[in-house]
C-alpha atoms as a PDB file:
ATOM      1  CA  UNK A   1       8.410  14.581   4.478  1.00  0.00           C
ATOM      2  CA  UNK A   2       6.329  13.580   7.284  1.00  0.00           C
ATOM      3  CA  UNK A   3       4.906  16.685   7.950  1.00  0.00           C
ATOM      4  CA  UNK A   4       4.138  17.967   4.197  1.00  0.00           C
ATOM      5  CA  UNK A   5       2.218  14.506   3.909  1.00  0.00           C
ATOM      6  CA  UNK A   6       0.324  14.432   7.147  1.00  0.00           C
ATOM      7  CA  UNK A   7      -0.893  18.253   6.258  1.00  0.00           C
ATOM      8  CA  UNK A   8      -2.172  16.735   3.083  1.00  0.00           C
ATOM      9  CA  UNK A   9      -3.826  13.931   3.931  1.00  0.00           C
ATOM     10  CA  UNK A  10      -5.552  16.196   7.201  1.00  0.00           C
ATOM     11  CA  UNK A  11      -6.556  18.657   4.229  1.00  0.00           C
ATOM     12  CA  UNK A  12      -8.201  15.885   2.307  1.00  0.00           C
ATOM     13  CA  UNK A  13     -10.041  14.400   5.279  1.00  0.00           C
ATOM     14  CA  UNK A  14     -11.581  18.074   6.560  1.00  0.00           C
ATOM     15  CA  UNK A  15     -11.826  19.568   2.810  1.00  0.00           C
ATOM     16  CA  UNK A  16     -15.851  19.593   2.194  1.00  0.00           C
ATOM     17  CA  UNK A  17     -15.505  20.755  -1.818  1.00  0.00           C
ATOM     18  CA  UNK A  18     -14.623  18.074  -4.619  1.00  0.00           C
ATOM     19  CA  UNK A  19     -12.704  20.838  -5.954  1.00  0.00           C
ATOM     20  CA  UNK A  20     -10.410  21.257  -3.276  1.00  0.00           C
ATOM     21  CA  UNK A  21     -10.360  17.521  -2.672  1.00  0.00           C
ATOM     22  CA  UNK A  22      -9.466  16.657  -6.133  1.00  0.00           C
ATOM     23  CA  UNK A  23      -6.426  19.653  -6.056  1.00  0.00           C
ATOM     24  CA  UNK A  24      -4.959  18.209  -2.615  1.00  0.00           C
ATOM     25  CA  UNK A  25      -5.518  14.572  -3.830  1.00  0.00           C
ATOM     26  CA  UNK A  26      -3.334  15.488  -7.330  1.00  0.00           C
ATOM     27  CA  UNK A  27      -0.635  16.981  -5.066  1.00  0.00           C
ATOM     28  CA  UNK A  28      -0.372  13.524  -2.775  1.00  0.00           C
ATOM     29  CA  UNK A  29      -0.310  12.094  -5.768  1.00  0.00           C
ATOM     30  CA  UNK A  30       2.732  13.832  -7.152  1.00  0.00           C
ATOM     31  CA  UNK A  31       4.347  13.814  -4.210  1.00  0.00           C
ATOM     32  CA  UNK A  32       4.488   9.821  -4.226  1.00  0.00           C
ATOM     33  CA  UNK A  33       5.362   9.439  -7.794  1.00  0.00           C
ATOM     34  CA  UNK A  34       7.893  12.414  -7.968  1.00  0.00           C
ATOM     35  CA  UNK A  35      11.311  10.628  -9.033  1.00  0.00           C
ATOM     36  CA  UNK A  36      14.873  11.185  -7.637  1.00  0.00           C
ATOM     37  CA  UNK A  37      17.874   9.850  -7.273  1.00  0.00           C
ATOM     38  CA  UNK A  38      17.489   7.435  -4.516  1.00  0.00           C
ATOM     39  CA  UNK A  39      13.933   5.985  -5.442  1.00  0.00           C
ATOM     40  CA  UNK A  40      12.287   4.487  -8.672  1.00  0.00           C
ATOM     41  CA  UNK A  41       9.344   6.031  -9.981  1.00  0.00           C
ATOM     42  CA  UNK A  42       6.218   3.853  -8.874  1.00  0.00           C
ATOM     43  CA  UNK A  43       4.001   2.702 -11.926  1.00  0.00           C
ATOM     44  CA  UNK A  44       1.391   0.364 -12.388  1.00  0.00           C
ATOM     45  CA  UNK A  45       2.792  -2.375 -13.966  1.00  0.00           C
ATOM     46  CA  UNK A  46       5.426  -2.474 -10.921  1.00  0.00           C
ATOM     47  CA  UNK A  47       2.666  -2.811  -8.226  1.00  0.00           C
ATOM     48  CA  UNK A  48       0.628  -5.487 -10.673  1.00  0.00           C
ATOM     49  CA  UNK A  49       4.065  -7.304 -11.351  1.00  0.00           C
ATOM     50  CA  UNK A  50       4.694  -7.353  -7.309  1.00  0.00           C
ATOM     51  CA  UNK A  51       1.480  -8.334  -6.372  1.00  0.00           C
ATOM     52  CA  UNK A  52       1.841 -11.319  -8.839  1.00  0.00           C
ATOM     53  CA  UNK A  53       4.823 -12.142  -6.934  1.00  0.00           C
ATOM     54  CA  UNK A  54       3.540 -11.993  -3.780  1.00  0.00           C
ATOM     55  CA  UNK A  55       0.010 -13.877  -4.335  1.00  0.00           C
ATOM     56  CA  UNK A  56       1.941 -16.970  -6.053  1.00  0.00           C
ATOM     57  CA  UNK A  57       4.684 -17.243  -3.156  1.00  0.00           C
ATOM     58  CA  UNK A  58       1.121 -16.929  -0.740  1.00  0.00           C
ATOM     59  CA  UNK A  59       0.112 -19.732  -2.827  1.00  0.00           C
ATOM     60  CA  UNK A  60       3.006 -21.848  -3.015  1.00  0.00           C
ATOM     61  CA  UNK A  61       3.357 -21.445   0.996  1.00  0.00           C
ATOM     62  CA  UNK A  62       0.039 -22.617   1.005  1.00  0.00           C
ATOM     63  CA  UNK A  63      -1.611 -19.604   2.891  1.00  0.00           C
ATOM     64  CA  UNK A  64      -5.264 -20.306   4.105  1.00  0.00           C
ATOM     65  CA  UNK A  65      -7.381 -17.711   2.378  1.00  0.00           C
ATOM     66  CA  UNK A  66     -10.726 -16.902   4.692  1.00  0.00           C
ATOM     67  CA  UNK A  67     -13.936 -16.436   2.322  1.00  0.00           C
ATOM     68  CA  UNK A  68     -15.333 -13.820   4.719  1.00  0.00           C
ATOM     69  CA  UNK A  69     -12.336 -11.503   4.302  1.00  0.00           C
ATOM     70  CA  UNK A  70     -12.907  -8.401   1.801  1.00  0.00           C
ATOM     71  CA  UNK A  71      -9.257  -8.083   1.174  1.00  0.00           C
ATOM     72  CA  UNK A  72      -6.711 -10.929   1.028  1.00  0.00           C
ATOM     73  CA  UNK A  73      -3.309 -11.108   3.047  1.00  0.00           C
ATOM     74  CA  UNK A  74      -1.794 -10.357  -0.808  1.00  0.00           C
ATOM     75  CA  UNK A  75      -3.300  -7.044  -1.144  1.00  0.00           C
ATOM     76  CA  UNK A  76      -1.960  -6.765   2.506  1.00  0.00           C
ATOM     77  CA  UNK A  77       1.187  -7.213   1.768  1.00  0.00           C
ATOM     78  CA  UNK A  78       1.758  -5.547  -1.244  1.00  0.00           C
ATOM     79  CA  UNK A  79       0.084  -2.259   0.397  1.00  0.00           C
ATOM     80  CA  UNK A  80       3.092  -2.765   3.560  1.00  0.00           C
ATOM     81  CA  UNK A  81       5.653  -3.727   0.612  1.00  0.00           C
ATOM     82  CA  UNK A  82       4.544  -0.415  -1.598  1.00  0.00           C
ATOM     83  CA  UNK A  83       4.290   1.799   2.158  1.00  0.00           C
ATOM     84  CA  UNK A  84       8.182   0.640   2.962  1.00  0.00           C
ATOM     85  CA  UNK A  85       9.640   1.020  -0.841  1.00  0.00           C
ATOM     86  CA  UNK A  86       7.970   4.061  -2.344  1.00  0.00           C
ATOM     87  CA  UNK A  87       5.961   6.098   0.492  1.00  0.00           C
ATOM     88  CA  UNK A  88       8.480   6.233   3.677  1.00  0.00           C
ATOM     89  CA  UNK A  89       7.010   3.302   5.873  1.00  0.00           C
ATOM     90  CA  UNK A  90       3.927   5.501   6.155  1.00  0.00           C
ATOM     91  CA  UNK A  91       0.958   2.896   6.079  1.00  0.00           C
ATOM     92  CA  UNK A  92      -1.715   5.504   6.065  1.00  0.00           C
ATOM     93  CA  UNK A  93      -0.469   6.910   3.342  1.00  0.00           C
ATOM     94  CA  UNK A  94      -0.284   3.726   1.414  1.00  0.00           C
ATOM     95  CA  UNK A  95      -3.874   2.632   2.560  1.00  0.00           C
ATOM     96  CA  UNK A  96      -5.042   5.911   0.620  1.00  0.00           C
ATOM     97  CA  UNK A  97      -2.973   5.694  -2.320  1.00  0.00           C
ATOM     98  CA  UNK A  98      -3.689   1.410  -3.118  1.00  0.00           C
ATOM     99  CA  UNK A  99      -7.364   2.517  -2.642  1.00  0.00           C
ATOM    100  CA  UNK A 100      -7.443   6.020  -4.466  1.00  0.00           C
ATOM    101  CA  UNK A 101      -6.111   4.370  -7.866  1.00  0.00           C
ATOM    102  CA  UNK A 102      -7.868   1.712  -7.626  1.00  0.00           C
ATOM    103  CA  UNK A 103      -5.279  -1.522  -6.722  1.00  0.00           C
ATOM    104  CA  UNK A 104      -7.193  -2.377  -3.404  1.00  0.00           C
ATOM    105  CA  UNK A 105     -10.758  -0.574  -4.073  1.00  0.00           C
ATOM    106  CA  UNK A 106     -12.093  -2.523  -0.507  1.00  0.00           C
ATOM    107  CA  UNK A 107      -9.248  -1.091   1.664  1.00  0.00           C
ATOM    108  CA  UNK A 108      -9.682  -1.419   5.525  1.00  0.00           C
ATOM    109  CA  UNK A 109      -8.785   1.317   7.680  1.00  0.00           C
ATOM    110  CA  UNK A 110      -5.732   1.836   9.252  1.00  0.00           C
ATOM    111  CA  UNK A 111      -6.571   0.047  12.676  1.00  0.00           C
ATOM    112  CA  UNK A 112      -7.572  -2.980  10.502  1.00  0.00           C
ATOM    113  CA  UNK A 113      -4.896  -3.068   8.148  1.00  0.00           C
ATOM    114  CA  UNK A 114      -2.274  -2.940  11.188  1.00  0.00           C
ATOM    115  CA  UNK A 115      -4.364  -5.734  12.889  1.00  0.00           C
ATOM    116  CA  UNK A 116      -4.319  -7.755   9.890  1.00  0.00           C
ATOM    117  CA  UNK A 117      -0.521  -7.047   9.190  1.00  0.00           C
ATOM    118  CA  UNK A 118       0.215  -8.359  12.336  1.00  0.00           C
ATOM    119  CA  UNK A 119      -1.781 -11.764  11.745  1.00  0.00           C
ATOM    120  CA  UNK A 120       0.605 -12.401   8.646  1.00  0.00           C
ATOM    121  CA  UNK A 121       4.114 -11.270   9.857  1.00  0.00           C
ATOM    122  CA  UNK A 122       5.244 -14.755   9.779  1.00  0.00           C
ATOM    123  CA  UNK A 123       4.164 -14.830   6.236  1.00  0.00           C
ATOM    124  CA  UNK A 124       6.088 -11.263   5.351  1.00  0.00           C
ATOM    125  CA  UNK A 125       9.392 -12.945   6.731  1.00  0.00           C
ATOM    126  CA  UNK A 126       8.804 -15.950   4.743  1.00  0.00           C
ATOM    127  CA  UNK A 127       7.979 -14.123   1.676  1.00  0.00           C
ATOM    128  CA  UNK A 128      11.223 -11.809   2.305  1.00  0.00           C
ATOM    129  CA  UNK A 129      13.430 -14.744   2.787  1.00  0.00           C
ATOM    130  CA  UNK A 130      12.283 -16.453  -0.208  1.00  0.00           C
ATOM    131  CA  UNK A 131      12.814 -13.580  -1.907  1.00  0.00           C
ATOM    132  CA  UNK A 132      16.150 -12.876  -0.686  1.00  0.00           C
ATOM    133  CA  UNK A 133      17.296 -16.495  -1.646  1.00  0.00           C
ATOM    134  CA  UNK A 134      16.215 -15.866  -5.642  1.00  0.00           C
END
């Protein structure tokens, strides 16, 4: 899985035609949202209805939000939570596919995103446990 996925995503970043872009980007595509036995099928309403979640437990925690910051630590999270349910763990992967639909249109890069996963790993483990105590 790794490899299929990295090839892609290298094919998308060197691929100069919107053609060819589009064609690799449809593939990626339905290689996350293929279906079998061990996974769900990812759809919209399941990222909108976790990202709900997520933002009102950030709120009910009492999370400091930072005006300066493009994305918040919700769109954060549910990018790492979507990455480890649906996509293998693979965060790059995730970073492309939250901002290629559309769910996170000011993504940060990877380096970014990890930094700013880090900052609220206290707040993943909080959100987890509350979530495991429903």
């Amino acid at each position: 899985m790794g490899n299929f996925g990295g090839s892609l995503l290298m094919l998308i970043q060197v691929a100069s035609k919107s053609s060819l872009k589009k064609r690799v980007s449809q593939r990626l595509s339905k290689f996350v949202l293929r279906t079998n036995k061990t996974k769900p099928m990812l759809t919209r309403d399941k990222i909108i209805s976790i990202f709900c979640l997520i933002d009102d437990i950030f709120i009910g925690i009492k999370h400091q939000k930072d005006s300066s910051r493009k994305v918040s630590g919700s769109e954060i999270a549910i990018t790492a939570v979507v990455s480890a349910l649906y996509i293998g763990g693979n965060h790059c992967h995730a970073i492309y596919f939250m901002k290629s639909r559309g769910y996170v249109p000011n993504m940060l890069d990877k380096s970014r995103f990890n930094r700013r996963l880090h900052c609220i790993g206290r707040l993943m483990y909080d959100l987890f446990f509350r979530l495991g105590t429903i």
